[in-house]
Protein backbone atom coordinates (compact mmCIF):
# COMPACT_ATOMS: atom_id res chain seq x y z
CA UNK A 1 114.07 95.21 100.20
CA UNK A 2 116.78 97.65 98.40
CA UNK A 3 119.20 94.73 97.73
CA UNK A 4 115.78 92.97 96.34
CA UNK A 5 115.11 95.61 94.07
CA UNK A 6 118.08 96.78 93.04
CA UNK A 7 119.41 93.33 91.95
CA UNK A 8 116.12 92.24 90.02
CA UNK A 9 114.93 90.07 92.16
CA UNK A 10 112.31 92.24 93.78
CA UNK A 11 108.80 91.59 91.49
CA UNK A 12 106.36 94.26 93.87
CA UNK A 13 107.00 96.45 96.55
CA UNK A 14 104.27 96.92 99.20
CA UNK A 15 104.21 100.10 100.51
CA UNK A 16 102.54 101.37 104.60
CA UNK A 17 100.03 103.65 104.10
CA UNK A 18 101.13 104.99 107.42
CA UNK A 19 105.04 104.59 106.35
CA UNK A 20 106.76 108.31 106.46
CA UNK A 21 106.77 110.64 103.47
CA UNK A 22 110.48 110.49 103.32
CA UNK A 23 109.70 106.49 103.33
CA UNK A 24 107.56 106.91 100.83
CA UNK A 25 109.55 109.19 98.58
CA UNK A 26 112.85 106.96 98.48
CA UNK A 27 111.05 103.37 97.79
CA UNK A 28 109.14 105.33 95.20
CA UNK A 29 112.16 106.38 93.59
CA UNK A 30 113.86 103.41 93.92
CA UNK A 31 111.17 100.81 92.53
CA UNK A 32 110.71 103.20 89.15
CA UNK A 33 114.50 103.30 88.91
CA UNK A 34 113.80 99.58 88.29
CA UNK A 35 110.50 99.26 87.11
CA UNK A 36 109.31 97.09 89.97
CA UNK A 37 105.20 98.11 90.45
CA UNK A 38 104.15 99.60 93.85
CA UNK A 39 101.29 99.31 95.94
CA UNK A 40 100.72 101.68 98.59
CA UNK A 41 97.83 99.24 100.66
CA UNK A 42 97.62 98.19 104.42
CA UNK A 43 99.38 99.80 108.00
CA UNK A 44 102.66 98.69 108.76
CA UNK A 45 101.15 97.03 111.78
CA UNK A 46 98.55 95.26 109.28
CA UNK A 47 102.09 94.04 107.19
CA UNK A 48 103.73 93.35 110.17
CA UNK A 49 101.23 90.86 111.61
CA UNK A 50 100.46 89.23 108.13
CA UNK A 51 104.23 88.23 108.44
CA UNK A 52 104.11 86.66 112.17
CA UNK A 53 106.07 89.91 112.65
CA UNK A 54 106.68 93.44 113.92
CA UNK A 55 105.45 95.94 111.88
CA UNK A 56 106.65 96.60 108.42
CA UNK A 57 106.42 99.87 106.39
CA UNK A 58 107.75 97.68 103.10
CA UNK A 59 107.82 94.35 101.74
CA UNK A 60 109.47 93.69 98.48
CA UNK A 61 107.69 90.33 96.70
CA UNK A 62 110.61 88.19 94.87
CA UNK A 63 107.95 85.34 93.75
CA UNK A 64 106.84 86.83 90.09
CA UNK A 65 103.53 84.59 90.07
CA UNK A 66 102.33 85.45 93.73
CA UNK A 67 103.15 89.37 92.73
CA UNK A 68 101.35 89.51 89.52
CA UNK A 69 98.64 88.02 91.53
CA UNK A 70 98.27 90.71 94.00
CA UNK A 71 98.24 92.87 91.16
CA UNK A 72 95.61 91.78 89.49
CA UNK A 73 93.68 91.36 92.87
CA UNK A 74 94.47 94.89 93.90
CA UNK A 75 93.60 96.52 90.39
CA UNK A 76 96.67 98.08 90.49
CA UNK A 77 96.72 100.11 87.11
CA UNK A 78 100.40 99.49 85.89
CA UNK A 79 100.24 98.14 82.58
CA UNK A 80 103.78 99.04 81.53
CA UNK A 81 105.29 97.93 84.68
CA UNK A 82 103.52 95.14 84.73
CA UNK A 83 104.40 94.30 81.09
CA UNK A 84 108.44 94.96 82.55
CA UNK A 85 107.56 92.32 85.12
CA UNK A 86 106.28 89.57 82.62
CA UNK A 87 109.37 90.63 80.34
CA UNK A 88 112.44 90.86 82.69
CA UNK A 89 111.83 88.25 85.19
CA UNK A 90 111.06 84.98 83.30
């Protein structure tokens, strides 16, 4: 997820309700260092299993189309980071 982000290629970060605060605080940081949207939704066991896999406090979404959709499903309110993400990664 870092290299994800940090590179560009990240479009979303999902975010563990349940991850740690200190979790919380760096990918936080890090995705607004980039402009890459957040969305705090979900347990990591809830990730985890949507994945086939153990549980996950964050996912980084690289496909710009499937992110902006969860976006718009989630009514996550980020219009400037969501105009970033329709700028940048085309």
């Amino acid at each position: 997820m870092k290299e994800s982000v940090r590179t560009g290629k990240a479009s979303l970060v999902i975010l563990a309700t349940d991850a740690s605060d200190g979790t919380k605080r760096w990918v936080t940081r890090l995705a607004e260092m980039h402009a890459v949207p957040v969305l705090e939704q979900h347990t990591k066991n809830e990730l985890g299993d949507s994945l086939d896999h153990t549980p996950k406090a964050v996912l980084a979404v690289l496909n710009r189309h499937f992110a902006s959709g969860i976006i718009e499903k989630s009514s996550l309110q980020v219009p400037l980071k969501t105009a970033d993400l329709n700028r940048t990664r085309q």
